[in-house]
Protein backbone atom coordinates (compact mmCIF):
# COMPACT_ATOMS: atom_id res chain seq x y z
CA UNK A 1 0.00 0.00 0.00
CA UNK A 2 1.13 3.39 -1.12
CA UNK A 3 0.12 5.66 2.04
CA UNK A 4 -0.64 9.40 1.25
CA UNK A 5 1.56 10.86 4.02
CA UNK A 6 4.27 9.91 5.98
CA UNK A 7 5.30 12.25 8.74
CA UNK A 8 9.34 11.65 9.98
CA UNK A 9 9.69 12.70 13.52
CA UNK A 10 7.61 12.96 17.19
CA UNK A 11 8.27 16.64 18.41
CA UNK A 12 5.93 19.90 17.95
CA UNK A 13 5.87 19.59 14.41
CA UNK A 14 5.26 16.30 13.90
CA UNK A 15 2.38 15.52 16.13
CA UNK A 16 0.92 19.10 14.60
CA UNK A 17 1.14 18.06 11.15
CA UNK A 18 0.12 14.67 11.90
CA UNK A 19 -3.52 16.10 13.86
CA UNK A 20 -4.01 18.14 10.75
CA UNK A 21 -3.32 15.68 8.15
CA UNK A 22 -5.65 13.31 9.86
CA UNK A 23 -8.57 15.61 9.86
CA UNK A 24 -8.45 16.12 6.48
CA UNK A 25 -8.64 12.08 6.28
CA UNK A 26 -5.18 11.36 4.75
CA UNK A 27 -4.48 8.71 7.52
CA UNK A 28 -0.74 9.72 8.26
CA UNK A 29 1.70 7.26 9.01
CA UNK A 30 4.21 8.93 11.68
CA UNK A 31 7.57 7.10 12.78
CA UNK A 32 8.26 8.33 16.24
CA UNK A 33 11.98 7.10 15.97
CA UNK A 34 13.23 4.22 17.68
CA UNK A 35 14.43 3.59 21.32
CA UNK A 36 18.10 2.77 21.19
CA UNK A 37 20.76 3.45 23.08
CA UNK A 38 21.98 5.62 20.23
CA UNK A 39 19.43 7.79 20.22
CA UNK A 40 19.37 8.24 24.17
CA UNK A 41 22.80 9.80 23.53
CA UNK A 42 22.13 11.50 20.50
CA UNK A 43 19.13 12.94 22.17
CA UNK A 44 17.01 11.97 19.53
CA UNK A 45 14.44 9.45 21.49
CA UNK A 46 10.97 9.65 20.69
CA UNK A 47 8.58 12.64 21.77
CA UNK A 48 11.52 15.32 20.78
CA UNK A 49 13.84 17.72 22.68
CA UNK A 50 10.61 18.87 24.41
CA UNK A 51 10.57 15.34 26.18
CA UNK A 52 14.09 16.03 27.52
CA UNK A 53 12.52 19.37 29.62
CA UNK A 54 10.97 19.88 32.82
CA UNK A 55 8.46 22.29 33.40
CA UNK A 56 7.15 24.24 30.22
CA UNK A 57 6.09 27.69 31.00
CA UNK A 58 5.48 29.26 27.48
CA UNK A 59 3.50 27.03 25.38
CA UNK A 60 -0.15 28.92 25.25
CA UNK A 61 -3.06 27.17 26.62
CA UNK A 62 -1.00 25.51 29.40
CA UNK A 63 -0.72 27.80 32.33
CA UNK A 64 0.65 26.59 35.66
CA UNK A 65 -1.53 24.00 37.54
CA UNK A 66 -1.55 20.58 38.82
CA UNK A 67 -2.58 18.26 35.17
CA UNK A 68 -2.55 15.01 37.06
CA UNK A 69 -5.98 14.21 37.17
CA UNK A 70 -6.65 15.20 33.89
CA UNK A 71 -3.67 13.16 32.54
CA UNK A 72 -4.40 9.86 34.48
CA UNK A 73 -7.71 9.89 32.59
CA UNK A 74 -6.77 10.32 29.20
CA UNK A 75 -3.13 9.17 28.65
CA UNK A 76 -2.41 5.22 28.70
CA UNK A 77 -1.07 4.17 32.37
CA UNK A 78 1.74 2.77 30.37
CA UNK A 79 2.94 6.29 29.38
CA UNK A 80 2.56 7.57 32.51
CA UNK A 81 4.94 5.40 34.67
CA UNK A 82 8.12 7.59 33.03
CA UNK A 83 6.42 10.70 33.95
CA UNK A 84 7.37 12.87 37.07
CA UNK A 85 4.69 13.91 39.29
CA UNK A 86 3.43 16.81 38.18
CA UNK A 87 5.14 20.25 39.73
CA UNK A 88 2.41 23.40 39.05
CA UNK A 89 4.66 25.22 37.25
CA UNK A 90 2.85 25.17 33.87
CA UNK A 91 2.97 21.94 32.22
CA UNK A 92 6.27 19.59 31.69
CA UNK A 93 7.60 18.77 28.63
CA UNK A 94 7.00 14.73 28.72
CA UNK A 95 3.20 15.98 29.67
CA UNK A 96 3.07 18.32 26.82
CA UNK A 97 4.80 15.75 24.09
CA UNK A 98 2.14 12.66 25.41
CA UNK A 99 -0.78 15.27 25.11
CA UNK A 100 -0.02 16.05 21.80
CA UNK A 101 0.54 12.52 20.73
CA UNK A 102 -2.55 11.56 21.82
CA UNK A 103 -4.75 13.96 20.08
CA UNK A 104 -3.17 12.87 17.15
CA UNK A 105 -4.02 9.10 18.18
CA UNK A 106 -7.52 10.71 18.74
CA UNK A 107 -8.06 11.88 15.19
CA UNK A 108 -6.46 8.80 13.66
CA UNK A 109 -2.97 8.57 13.60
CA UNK A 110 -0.80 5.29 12.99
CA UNK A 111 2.67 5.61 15.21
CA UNK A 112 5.83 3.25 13.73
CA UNK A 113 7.92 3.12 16.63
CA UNK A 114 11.02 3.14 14.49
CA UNK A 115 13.72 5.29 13.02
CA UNK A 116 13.65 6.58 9.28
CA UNK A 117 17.19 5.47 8.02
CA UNK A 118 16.81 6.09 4.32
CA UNK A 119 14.69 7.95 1.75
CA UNK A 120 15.00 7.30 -1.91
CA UNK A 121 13.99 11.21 -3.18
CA UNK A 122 14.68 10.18 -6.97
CA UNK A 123 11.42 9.16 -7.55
CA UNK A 124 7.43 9.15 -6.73
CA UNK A 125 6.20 7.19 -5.10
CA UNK A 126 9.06 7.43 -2.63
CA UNK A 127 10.09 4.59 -0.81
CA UNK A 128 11.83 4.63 2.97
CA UNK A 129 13.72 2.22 4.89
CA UNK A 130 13.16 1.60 8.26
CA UNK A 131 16.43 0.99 11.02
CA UNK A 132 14.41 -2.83 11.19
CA UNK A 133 14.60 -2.92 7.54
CA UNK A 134 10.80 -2.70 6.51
CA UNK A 135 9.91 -0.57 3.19
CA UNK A 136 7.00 1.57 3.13
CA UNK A 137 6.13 3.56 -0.05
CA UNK A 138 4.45 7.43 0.30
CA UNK A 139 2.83 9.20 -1.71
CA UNK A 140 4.14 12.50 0.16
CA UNK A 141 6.46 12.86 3.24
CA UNK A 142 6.94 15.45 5.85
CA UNK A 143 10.35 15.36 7.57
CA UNK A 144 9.44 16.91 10.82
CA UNK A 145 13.25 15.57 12.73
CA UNK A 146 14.15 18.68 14.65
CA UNK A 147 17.86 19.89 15.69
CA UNK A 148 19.77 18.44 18.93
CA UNK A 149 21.38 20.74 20.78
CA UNK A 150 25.27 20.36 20.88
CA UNK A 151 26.98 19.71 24.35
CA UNK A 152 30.78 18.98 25.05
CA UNK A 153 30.28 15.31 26.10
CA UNK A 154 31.04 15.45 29.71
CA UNK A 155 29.52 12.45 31.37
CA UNK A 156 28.32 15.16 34.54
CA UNK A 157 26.56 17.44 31.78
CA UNK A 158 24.60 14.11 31.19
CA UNK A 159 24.11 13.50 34.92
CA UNK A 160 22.63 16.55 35.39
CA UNK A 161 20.19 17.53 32.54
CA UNK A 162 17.18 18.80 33.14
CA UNK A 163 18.56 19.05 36.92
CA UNK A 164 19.80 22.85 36.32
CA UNK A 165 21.60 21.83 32.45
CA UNK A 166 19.59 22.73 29.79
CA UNK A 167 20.59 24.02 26.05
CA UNK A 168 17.75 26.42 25.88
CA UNK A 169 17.69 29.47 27.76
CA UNK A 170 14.40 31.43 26.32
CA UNK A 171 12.75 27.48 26.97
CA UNK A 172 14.11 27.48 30.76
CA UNK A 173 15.62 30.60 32.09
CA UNK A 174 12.75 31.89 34.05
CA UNK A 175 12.16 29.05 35.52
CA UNK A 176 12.30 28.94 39.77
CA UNK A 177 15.46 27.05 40.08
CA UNK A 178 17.16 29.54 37.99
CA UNK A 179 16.11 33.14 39.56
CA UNK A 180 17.93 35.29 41.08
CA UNK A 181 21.07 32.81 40.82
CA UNK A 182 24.70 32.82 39.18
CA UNK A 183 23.95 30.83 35.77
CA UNK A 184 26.99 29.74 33.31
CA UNK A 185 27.18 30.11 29.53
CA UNK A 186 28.92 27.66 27.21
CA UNK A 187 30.08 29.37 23.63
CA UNK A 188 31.45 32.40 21.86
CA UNK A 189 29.20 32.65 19.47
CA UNK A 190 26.01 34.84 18.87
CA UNK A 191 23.78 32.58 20.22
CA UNK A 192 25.60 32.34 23.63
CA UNK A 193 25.67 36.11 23.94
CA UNK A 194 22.04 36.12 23.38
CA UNK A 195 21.64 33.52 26.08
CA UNK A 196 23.52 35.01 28.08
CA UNK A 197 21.80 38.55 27.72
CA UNK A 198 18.16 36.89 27.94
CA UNK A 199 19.55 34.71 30.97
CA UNK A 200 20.20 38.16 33.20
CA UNK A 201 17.01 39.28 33.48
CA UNK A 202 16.51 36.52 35.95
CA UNK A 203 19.90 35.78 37.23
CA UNK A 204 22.34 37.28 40.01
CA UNK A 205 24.98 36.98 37.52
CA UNK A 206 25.87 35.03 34.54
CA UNK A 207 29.37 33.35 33.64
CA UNK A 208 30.48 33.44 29.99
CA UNK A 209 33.25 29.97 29.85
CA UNK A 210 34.85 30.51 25.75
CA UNK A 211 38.03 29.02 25.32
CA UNK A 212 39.46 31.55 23.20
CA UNK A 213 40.66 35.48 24.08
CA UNK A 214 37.91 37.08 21.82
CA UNK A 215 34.03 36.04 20.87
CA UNK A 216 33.66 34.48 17.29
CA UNK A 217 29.89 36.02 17.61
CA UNK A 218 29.37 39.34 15.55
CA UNK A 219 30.80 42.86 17.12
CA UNK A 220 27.44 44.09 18.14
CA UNK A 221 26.10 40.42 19.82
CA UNK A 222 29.72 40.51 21.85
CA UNK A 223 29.40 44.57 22.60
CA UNK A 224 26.13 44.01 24.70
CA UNK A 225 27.40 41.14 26.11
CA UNK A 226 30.75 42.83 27.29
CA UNK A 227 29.19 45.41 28.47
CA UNK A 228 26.51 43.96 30.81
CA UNK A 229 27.08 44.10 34.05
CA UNK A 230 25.64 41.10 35.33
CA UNK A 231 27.79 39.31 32.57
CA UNK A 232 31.44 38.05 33.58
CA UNK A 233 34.12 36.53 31.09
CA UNK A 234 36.27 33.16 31.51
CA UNK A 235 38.85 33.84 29.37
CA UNK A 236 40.66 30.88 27.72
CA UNK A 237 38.69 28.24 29.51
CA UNK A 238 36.96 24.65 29.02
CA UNK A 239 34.66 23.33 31.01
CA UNK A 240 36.17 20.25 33.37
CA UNK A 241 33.17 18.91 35.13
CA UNK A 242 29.59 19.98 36.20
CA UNK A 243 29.45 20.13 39.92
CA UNK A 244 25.98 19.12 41.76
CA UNK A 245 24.46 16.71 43.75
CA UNK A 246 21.21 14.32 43.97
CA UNK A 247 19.16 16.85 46.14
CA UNK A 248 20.27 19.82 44.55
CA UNK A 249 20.96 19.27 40.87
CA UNK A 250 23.66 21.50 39.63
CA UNK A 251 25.91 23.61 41.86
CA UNK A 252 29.06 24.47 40.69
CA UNK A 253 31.08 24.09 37.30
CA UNK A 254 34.53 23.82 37.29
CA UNK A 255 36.58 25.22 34.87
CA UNK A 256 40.37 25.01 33.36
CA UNK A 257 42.67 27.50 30.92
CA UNK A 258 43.14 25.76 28.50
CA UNK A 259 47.45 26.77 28.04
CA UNK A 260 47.36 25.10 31.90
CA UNK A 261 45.38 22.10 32.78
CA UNK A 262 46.91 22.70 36.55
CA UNK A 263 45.02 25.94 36.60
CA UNK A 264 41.63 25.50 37.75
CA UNK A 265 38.53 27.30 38.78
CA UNK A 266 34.93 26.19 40.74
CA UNK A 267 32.34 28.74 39.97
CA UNK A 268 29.00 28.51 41.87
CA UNK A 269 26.31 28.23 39.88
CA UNK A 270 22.38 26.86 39.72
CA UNK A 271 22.26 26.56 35.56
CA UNK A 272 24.97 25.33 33.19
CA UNK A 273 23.46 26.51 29.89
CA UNK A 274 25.00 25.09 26.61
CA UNK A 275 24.83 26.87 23.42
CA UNK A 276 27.63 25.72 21.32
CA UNK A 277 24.86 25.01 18.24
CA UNK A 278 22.66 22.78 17.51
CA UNK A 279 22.66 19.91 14.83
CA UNK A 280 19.76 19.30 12.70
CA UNK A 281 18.73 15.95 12.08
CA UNK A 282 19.31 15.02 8.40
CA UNK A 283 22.16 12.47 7.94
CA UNK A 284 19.39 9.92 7.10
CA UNK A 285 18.55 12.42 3.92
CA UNK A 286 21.80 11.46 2.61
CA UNK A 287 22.27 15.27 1.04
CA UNK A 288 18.96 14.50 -1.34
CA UNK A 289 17.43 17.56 -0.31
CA UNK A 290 19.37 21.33 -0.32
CA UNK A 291 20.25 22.94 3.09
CA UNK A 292 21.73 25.70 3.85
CA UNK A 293 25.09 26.44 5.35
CA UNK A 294 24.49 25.09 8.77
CA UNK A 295 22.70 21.59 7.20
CA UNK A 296 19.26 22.84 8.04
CA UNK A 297 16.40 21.74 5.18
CA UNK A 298 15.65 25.28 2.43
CA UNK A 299 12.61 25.58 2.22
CA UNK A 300 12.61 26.80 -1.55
CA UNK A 301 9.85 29.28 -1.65
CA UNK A 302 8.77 31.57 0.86
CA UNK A 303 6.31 30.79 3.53
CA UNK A 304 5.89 27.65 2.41
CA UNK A 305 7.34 24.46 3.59
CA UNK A 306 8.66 23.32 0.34
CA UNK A 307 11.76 21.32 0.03
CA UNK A 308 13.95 21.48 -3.12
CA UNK A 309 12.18 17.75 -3.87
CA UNK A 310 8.69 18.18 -4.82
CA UNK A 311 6.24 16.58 -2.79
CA UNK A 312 8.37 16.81 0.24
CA UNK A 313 7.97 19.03 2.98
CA UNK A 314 10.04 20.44 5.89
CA UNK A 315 8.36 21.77 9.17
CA UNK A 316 9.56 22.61 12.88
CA UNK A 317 13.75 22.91 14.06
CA UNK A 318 15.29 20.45 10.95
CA UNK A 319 14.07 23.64 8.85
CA UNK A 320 15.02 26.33 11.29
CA UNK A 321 18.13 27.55 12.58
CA UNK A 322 16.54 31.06 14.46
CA UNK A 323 13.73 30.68 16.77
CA UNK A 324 14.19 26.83 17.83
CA UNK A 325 10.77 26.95 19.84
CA UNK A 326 7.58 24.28 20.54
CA UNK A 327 5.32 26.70 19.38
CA UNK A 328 6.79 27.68 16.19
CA UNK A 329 7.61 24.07 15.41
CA UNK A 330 4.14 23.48 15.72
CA UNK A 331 2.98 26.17 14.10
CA UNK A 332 5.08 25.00 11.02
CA UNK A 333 3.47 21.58 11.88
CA UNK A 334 0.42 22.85 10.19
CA UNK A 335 1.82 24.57 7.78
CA UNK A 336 3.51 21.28 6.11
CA UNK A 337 0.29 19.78 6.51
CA UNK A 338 -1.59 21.80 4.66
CA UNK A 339 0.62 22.13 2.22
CA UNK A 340 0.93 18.38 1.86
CA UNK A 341 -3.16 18.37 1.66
CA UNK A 342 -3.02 20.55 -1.02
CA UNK A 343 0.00 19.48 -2.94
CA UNK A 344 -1.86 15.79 -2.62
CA UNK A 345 -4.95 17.32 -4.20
CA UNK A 346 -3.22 18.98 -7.08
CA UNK A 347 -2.15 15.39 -8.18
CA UNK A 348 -5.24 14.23 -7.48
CA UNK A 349 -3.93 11.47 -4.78
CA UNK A 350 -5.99 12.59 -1.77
């Protein structure tokens, strides 16, 4: 069987375009991804980055308040075990992710709990190849994959995420744990001077670790940044370990210069934010379809979610190297639906 839609990927995007594409009645096939060890360390498990958050405190129609009941009624015991109990503060990402999943069960929705590993673009129908090694043929696909965030590899940055190390600083800064607290920046780059600007309107102070004597991000980015005064510079300096504890998550990172492993720093600190990049999930593309610079999908004409491959569309972080957000994933969610819907109808295959 030829199916009309395949969706690639279980984040924002994906569970948005696959709620849409099942009301119109194109019965989309999603693959969540596959749970492998691989893709615990990758950060690529099922349900998205927004499964690897706590509490989510931005996403609109969630304010804070206890979901429990609510969620033991509507979301299958067996996907509740892995969930914490519920905090107040807004709703947690796990919570969110399962919600979202299950409206699109509601309306529909087939879930292969498998990874994507090829996808011959070269011709319609495509076909795709499955990590098991199953073949499924589509009509129309929408690679909804996302980015994961970068992080150095330290086996305490592991230990402690989501326990005061997170890679998203608009996503978590204002969180509790984090106000009014000395917070540490990874990077040099623009996107760790914006971090670190956004980050001191809720901490004490904020730590800037580069390991180089000047910023790679642009003059005006570093400027603010620099000239903060809730902002302080480590010079020259790598991260050695993430301090913390069971009780308290993170408290501490230590640091070295890196001309003098001997020389070595403990900063105290509530939030080790990461923002050395992200990397957007496309080896299993194998270059078919044109990114830009940084790997993310083009898409090839404006506001729509076009790839470069007709009939195959790009929606939430894979396509999107700026805003990086649930909402705007989702929003682009819809977006690749409906222009799936309509592409499908122009070829008369809905």
């Amino acid at each position: 069987m030829t199916e009309k839609v395949i969706i690639i990927g279980s984040g924002p995007s994906g569970w948005a375009a696959a709620i849409y594409t099942a009301r119109a009645d194109l019965k989309p096939l999603v693959f969540e991804g596959a749970i492998t060890e691989d893709n615990r360390l990758k950060g690529t498990l099922p349900l998205g980055q927004l499964a690897l958050t706590t509490e989510v405190e931005n996403y609109p129609g969630f304010p804070a308040g206890n979901m429990a009941t609510y969620l033991d009624n509507s979301i299958d015991k067996s996907r509740r075990g892995y969930m914490n109990d519920h905090s107040g503060h807004g709703v947690s990402g796990p919570e969110l992710m399962e919600l979202m999943r299950q409206q699109a069960v509601n309306f529909g929705t087939r879930i292969n709990t498998d990874d994507i590993v090829d996808v011959d673009c070269s011709k319609q129908p495509f076909v795709l190849t499955t990590l098991s090694g199953e073949k499924y043929e589509a009509h129309s696909v929408i690679v909804a994959t996302g980015a994961r965030a970068n992080y150095l590899g330290l086996p305490s940055e592991e230990t402690y995420k989501n326990a005061g190390v997170s890679a998203c600083a608009v996503c978590d800064g204002a969180l509790p744990r984090f106000r009014n607290q000395p917070l540490a920046v990874i990077g040099g780059g623009d996107s760790a001077m914006e971090e670190a600007t956004f980050l001191t309107k809720f901490a004490s102070k904020v730590f800037i670790i580069h390991r180089r004597e000047e910023f790679r991000a642009s003059k005006i980015m570093a400027e603010r940044a620099l000239a903060n005064p809730k902002i302080e510079v480590k010079w020259n300096s790598v991260v050695d370990e993430v301090l913390g504890n069971d009780e308290k998550g993170v408290t501490g990172v230590r640091i070295q210069h890196v001309d003098d492993a001997s020389k070595k720093e403990e900063l105290p600190i509530t939030g080790y934010f990461a923002a050395i990049g992200h990397t957007p999930n496309t080896d299993f593309l194998k270059g078919q379809l044109e990114t830009n610079s940084k790997g993310y999908l083009v898409w090839t004409t404006p506001q729509r979610t076009y790839t470069s491959v007709e009939g195959i569309f790009a929606a939430g972080d894979v396509a999107d190297d700026y805003y990086r957000q649930a909402i705007t994933a989702a929003g682009t969610g819809c977006m690749a639906a409906l222009d799936a819907e309509r592409w499908l109808a122009s070829k008369g295959l809905e």
